[in-house]
PDB file of N, CA and C in Angstrom:
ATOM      1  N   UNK A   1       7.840 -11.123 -18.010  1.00  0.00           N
ATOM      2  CA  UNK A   1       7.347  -9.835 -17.551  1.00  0.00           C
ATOM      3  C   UNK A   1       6.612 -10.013 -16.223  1.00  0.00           C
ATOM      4  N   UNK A   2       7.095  -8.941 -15.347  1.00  0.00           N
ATOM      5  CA  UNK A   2       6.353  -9.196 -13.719  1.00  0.00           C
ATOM      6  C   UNK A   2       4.941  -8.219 -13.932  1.00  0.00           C
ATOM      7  N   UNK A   3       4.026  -8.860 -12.972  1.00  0.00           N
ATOM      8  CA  UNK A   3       2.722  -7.957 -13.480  1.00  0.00           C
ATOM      9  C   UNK A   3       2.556  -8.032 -11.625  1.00  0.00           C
ATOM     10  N   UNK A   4       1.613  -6.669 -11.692  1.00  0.00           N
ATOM     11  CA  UNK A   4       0.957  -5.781 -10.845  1.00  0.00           C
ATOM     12  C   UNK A   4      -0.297  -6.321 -10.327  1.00  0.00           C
ATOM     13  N   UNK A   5      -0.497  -6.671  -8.876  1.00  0.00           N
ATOM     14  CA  UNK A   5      -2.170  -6.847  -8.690  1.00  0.00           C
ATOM     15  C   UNK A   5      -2.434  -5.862  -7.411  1.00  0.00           C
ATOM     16  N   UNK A   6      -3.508  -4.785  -8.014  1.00  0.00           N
ATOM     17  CA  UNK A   6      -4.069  -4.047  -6.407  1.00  0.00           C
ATOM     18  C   UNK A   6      -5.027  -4.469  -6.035  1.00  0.00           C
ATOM     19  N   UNK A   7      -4.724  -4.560  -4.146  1.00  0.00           N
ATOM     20  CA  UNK A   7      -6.337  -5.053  -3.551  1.00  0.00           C
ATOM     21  C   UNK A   7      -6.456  -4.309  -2.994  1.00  0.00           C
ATOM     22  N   UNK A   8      -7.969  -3.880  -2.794  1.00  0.00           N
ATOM     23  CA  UNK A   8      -8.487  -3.030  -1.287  1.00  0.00           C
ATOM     24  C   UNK A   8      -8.388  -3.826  -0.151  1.00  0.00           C
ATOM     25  N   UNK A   9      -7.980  -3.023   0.903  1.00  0.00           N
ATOM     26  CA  UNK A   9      -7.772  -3.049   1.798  1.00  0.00           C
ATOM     27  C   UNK A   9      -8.630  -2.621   3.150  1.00  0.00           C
ATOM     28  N   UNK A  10      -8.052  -2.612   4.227  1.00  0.00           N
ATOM     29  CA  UNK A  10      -8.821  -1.873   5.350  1.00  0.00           C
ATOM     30  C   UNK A  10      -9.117  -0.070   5.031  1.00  0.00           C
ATOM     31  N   UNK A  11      -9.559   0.300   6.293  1.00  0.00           N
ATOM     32  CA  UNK A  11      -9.799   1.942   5.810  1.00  0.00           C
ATOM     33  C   UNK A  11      -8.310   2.850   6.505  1.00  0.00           C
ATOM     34  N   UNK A  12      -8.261   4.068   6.305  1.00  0.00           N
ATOM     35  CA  UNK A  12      -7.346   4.652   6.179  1.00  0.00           C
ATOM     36  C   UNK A  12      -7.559   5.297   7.766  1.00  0.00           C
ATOM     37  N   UNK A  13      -6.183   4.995   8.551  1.00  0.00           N
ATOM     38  CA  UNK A  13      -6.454   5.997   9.718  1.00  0.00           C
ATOM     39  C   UNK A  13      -6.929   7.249   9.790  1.00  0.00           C
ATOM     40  N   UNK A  14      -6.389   7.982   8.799  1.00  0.00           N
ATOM     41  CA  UNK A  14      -6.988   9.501   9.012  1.00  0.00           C
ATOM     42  C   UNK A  14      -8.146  10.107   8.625  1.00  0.00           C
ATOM     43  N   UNK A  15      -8.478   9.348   7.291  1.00  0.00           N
ATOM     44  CA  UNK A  15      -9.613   9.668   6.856  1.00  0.00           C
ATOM     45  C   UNK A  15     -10.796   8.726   6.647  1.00  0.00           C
ATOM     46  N   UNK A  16     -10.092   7.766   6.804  1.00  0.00           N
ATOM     47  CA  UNK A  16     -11.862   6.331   6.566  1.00  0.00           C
ATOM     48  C   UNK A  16     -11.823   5.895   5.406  1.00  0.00           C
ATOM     49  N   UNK A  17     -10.996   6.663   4.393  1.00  0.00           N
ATOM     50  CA  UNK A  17     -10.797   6.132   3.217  1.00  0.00           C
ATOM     51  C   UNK A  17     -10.790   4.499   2.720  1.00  0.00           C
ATOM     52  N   UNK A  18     -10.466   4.215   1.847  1.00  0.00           N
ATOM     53  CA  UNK A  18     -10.548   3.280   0.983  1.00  0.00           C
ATOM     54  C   UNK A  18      -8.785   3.232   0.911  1.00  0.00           C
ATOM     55  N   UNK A  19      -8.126   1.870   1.534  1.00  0.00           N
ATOM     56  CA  UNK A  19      -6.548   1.807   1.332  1.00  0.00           C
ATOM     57  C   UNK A  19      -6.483   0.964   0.273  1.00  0.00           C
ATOM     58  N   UNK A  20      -5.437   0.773  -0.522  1.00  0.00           N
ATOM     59  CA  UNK A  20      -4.963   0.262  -1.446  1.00  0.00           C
ATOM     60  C   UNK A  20      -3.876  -0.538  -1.307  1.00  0.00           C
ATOM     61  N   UNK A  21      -3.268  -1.742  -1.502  1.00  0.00           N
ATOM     62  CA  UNK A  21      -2.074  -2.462  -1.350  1.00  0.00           C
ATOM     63  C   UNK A  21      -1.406  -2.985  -3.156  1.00  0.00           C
ATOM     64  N   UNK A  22      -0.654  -2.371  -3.396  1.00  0.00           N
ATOM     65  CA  UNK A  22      -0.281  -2.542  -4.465  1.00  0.00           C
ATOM     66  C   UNK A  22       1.103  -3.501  -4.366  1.00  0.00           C
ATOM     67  N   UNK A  23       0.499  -4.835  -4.794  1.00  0.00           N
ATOM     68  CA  UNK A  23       1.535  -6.184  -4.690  1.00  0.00           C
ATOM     69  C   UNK A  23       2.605  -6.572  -6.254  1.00  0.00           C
ATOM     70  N   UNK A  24       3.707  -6.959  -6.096  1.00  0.00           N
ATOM     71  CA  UNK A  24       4.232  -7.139  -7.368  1.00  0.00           C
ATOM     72  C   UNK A  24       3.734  -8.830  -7.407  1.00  0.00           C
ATOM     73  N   UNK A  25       4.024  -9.509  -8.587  1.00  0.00           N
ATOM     74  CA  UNK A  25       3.743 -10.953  -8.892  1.00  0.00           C
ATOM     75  C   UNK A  25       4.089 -11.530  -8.353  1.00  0.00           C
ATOM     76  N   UNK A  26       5.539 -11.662  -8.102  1.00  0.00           N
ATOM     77  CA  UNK A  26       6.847 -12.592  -7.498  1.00  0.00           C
ATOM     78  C   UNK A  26       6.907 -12.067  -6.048  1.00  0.00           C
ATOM     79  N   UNK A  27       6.152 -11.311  -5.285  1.00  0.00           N
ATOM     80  CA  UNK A  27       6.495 -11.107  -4.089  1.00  0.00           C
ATOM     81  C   UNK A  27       5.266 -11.141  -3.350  1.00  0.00           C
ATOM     82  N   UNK A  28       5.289 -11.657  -2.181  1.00  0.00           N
ATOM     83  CA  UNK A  28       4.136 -12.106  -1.056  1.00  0.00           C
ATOM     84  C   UNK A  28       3.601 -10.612  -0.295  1.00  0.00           C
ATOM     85  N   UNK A  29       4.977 -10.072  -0.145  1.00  0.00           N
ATOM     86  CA  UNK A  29       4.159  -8.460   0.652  1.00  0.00           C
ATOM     87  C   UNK A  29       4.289  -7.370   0.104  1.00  0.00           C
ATOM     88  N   UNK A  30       3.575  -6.636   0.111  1.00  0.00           N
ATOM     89  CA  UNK A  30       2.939  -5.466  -0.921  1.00  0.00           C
ATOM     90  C   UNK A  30       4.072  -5.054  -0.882  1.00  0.00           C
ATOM     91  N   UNK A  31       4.417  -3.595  -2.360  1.00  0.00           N
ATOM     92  CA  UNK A  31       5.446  -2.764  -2.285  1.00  0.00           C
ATOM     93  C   UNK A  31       4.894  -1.498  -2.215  1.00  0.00           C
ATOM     94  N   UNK A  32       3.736  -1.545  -2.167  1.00  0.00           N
ATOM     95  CA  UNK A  32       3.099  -0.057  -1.745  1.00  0.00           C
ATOM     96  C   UNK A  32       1.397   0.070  -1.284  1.00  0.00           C
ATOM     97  N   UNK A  33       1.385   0.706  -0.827  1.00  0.00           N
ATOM     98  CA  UNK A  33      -0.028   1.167   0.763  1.00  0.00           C
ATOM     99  C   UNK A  33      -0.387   2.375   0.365  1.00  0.00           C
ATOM    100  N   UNK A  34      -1.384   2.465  -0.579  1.00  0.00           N
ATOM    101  CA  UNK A  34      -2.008   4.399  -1.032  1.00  0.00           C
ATOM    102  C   UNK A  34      -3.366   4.352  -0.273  1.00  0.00           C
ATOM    103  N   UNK A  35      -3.465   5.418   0.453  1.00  0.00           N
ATOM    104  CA  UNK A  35      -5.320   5.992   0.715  1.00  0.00           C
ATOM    105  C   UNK A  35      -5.598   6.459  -0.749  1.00  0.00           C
ATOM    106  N   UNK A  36      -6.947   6.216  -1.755  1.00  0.00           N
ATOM    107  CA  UNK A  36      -7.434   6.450  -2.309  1.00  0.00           C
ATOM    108  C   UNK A  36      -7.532   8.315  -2.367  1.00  0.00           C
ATOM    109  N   UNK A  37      -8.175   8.249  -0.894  1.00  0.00           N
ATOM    110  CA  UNK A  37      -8.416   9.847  -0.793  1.00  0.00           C
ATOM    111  C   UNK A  37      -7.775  10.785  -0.350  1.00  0.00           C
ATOM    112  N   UNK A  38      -7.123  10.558   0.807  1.00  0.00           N
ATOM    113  CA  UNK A  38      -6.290  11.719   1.372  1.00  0.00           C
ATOM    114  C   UNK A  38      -4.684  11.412   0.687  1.00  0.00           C
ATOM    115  N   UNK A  39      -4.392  10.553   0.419  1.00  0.00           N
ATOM    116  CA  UNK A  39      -3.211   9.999  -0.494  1.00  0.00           C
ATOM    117  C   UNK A  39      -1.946   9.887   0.688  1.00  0.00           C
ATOM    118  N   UNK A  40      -2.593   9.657   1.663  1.00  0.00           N
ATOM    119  CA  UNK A  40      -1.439   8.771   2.763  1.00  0.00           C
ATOM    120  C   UNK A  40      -1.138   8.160   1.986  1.00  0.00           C
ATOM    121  N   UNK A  41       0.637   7.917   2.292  1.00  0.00           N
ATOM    122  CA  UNK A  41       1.274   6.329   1.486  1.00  0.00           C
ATOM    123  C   UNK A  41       2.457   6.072   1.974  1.00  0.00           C
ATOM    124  N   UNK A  42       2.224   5.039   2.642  1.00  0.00           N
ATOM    125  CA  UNK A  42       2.903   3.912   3.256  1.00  0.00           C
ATOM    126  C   UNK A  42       4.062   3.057   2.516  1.00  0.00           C
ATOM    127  N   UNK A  43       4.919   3.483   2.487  1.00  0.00           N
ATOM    128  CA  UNK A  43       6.143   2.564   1.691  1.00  0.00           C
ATOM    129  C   UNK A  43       6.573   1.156   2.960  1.00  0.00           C
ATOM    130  N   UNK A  44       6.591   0.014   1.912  1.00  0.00           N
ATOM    131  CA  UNK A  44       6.890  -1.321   2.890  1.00  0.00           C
ATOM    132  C   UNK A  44       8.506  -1.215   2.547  1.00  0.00           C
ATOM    133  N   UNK A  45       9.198  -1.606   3.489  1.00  0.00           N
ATOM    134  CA  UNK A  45      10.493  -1.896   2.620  1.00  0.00           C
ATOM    135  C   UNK A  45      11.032  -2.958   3.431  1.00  0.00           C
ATOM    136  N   UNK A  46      11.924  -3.561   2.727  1.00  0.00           N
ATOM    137  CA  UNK A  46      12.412  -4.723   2.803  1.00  0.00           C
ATOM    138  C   UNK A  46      12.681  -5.670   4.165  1.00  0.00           C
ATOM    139  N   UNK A  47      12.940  -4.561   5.510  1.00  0.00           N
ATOM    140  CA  UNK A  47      13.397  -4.967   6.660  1.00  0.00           C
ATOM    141  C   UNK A  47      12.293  -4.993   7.608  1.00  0.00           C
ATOM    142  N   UNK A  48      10.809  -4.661   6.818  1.00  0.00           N
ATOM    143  CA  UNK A  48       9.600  -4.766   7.368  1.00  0.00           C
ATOM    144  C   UNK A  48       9.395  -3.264   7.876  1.00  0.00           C
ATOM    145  N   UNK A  49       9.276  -2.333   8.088  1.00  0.00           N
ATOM    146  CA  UNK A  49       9.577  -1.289   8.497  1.00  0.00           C
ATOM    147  C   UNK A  49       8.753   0.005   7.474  1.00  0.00           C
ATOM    148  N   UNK A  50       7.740   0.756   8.066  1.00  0.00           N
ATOM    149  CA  UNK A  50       7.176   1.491   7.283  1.00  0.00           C
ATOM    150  C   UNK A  50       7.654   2.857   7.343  1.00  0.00           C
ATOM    151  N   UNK A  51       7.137   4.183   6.191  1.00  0.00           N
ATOM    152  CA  UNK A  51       7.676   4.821   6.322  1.00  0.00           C
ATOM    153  C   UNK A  51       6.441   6.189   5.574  1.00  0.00           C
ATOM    154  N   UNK A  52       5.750   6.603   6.736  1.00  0.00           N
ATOM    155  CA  UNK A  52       4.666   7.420   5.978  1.00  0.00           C
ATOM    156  C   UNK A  52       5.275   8.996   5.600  1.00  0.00           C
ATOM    157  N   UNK A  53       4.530   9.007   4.594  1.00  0.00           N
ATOM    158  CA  UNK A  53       4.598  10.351   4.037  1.00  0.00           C
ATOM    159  C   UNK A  53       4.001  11.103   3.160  1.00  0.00           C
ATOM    160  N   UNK A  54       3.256  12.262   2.630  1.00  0.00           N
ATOM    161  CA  UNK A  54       2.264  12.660   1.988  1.00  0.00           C
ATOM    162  C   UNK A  54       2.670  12.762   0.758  1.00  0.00           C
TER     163      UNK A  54
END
């Protein structure tokens, strides 16, 4: 079974927030980037390449 670790992160461009990086076990770079507060979220995907959206 693959398990989940979230770290905080830097703050959130828009709001100052509190970012989130949500990493899988088996993989070195996050699969997901949430603001706590305004709920920016940043999808990583595979070719390095982000993709914001509310």
């Amino acid at each position: 079974m693959i398990g989940f670790d979230i770290r905080r992160e830097n703050k959130c461009p828009r709001c100052s927030g509190t970012i989130f990086k949500v990493y899988r076990g088996d993989l070195e770079e996050p699969i997901m980037t949430i603001c706590r507060f305004c709920r920016l979220r940043h999808e990583t995907f595979k070719d390095g390449k982000k993709a914001t959206s509310l």
